[in-house]
Every structure is written in C-alpha cells, then in structure tokens.
C-alpha atoms as a PDB file:
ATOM      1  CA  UNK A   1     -53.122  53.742  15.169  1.00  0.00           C
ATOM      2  CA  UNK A   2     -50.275  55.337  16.833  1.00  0.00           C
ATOM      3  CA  UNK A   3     -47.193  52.816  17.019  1.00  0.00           C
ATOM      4  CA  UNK A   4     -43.486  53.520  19.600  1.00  0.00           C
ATOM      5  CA  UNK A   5     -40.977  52.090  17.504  1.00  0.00           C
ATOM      6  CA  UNK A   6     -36.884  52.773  18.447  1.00  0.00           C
ATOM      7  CA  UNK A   7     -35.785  55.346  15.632  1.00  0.00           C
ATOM      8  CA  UNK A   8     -33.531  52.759  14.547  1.00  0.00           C
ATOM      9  CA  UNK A   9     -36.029  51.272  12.615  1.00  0.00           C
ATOM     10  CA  UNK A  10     -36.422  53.424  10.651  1.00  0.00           C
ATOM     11  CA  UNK A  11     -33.328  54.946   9.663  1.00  0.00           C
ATOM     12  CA  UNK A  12     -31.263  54.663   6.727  1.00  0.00           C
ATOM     13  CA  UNK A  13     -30.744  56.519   3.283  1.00  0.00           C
ATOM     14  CA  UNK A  14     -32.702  55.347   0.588  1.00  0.00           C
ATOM     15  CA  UNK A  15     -31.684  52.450  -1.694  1.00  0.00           C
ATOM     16  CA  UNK A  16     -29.569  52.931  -4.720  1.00  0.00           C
ATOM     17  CA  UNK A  17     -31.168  51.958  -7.843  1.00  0.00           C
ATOM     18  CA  UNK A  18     -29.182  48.728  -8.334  1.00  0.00           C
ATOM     19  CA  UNK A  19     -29.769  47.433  -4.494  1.00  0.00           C
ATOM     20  CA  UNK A  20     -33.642  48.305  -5.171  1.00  0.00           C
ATOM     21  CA  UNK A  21     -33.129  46.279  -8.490  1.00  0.00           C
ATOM     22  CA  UNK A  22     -31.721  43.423  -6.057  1.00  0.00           C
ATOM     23  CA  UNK A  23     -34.123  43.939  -3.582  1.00  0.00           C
ATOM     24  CA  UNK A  24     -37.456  43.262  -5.123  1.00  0.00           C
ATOM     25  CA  UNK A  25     -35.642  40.887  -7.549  1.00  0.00           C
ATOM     26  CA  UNK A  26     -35.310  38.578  -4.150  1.00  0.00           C
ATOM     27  CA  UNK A  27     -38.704  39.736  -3.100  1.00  0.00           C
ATOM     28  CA  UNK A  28     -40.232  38.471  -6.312  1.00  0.00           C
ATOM     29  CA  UNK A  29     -38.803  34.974  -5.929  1.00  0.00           C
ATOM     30  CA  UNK A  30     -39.200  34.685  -2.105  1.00  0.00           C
ATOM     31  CA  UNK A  31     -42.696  35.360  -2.419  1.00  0.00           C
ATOM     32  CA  UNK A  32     -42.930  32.800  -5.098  1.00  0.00           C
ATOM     33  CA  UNK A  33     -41.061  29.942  -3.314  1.00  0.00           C
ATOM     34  CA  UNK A  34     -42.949  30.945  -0.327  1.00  0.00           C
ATOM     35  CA  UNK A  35     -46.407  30.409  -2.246  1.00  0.00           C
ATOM     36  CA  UNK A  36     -45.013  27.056  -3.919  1.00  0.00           C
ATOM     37  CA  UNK A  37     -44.365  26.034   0.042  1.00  0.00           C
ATOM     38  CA  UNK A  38     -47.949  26.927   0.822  1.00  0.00           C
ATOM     39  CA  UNK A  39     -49.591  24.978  -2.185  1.00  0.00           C
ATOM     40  CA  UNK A  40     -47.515  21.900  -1.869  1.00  0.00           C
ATOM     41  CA  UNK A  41     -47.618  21.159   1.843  1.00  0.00           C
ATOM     42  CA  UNK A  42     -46.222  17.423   1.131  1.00  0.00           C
ATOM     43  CA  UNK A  43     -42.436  17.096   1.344  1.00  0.00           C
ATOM     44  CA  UNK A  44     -42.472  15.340  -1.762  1.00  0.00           C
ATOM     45  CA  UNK A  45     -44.415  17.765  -3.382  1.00  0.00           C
ATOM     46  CA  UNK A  46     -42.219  20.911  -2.239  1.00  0.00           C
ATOM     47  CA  UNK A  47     -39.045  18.720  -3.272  1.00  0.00           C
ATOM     48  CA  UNK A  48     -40.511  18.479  -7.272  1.00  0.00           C
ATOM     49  CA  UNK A  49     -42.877  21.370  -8.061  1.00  0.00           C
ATOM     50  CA  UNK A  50     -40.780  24.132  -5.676  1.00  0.00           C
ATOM     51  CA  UNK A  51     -37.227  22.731  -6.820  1.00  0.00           C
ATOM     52  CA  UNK A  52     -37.012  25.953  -9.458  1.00  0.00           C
ATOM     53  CA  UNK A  53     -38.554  28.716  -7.102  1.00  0.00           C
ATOM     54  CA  UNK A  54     -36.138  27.280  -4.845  1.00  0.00           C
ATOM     55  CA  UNK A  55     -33.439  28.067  -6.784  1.00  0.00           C
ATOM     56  CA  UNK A  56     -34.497  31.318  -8.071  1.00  0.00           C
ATOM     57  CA  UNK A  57     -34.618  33.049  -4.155  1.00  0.00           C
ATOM     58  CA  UNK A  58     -31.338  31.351  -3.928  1.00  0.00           C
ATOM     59  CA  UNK A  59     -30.127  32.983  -6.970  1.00  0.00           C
ATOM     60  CA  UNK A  60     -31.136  36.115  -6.144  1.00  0.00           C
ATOM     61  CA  UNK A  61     -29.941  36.008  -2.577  1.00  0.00           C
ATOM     62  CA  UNK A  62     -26.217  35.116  -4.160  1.00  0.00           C
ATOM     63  CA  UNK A  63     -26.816  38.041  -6.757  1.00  0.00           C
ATOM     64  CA  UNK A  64     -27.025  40.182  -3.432  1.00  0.00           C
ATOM     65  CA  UNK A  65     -23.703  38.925  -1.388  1.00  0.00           C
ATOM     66  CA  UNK A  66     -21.885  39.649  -5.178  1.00  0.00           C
ATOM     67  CA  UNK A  67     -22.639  42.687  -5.122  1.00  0.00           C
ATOM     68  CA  UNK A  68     -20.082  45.204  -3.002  1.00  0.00           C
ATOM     69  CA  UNK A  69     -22.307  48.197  -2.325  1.00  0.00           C
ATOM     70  CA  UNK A  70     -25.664  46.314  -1.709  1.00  0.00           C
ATOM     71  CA  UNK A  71     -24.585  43.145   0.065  1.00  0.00           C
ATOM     72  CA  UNK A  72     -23.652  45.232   3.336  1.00  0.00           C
ATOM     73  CA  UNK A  73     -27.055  47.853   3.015  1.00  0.00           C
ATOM     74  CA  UNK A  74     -29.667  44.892   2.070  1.00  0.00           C
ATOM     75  CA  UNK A  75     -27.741  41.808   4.526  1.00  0.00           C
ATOM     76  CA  UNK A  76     -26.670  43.206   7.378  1.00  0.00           C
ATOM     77  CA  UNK A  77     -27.528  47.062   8.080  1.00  0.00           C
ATOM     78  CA  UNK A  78     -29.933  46.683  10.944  1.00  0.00           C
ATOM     79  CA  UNK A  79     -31.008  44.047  13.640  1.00  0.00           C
ATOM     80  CA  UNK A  80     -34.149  42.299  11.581  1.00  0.00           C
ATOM     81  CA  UNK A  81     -31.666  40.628   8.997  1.00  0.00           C
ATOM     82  CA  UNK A  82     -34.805  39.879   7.011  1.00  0.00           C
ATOM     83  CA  UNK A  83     -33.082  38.577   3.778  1.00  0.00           C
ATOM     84  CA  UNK A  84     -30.657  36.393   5.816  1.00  0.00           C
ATOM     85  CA  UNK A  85     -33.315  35.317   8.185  1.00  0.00           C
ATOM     86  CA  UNK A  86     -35.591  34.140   5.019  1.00  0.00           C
ATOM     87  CA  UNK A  87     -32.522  32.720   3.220  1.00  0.00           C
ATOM     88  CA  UNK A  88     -31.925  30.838   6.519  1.00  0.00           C
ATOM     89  CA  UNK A  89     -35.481  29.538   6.864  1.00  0.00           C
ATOM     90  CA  UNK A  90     -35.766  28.796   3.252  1.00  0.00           C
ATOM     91  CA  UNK A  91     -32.379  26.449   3.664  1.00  0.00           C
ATOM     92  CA  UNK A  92     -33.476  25.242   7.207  1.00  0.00           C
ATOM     93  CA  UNK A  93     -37.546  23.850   4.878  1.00  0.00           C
ATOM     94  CA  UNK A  94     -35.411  22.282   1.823  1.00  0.00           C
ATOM     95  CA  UNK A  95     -33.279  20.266   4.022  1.00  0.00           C
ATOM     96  CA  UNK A  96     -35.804  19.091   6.495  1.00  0.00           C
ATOM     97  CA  UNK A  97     -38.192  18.305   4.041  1.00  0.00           C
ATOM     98  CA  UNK A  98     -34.748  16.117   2.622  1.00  0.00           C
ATOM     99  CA  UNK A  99     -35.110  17.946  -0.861  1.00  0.00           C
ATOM    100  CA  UNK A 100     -31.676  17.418  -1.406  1.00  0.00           C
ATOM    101  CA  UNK A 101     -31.694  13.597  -0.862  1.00  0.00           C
ATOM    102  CA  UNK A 102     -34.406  13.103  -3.740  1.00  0.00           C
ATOM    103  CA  UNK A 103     -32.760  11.211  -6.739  1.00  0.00           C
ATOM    104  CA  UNK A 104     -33.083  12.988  -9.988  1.00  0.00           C
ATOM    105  CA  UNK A 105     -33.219  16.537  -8.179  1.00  0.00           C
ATOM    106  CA  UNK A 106     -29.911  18.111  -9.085  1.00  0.00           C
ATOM    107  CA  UNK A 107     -28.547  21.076  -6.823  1.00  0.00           C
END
C-alpha cells in the first residue's frame, strides 16, 4: 500500500517521557470508557456501569491541560485535535444520554 499524506502529518519531535506518560495514560481510559459505551448501549446502562470510566478519561484529559509542556504538544499541535475531539465526543454521549440528570450519580 502506498499512501499521499501532506508532510504535516507527520511531523513533530518525539514525545517527552512525561507527555508519553500522559498520553497513553488517556489512551488507557478512553479505550476503556469507549468499550463500557459499546457494552452498555442503554442510556441507563452507560449512566451506572460507565459513570467511573467516565471519569477516569476525564481525569486524565485534565491531567493533560495541567501540565505546561504537554498540554500544547498532545491538545493542540496539529489539525486532527484527537484528544480534544474524543474529550468533546465523550462530553457531547454523557450529556445526551442525560448521565448527569440521574439521581444518585454524583459529578
């Protein structure tokens, strides 16, 4: 397979230890919220058993914009935005799904 891609794709200097740290850290719990999702297609059910992998990505995500040198090189270095894009449609699941309305659910 031969693939065209604009160079900017692929560009930039590899990750310092601590933003790697950060990045799989966020990879670990989006993959696991994003399995809980795929289990637990019921709203009600995503609202209960996905309320702590929910948390988790979010976590992690906040871990990332705390951090000075990896918030700008993991959040907004090139065009994808892929952690603010997930982060966005993670939000965008929980509130339609009206997560946040459930009683007993703390945020």
């Amino acid at each position: 397979v031969f693939l065209l891609c604009p160079t900017a794709v692929f560009t930039g200097a590899k990750l310092e230890p601590e933003c790697s740290k950060l990045q799989l850290q966020f990879a670990t719990q989006s993959s696991a919220f994003t399995t809980c999702l795929g289990k637990n297609t019921k709203p009600v059910r995503i609202c209960v058993t996905c309320f702590n992998s929910y948390h988790l990505v979010n976590d992690s995500y906040y871990n990332i914009t705390q951090s000075g040198k990896c918030s700008d090189v993991l959040l907004d270095s090139d065009n994808a935005m892929v952690i603010r894009r997930l982060v966005g449609g993670y939000h965008n699941m929980w509130t339609s799904a009206l997560c946040s309305t459930c009683s007993g659910l703390t945020e």
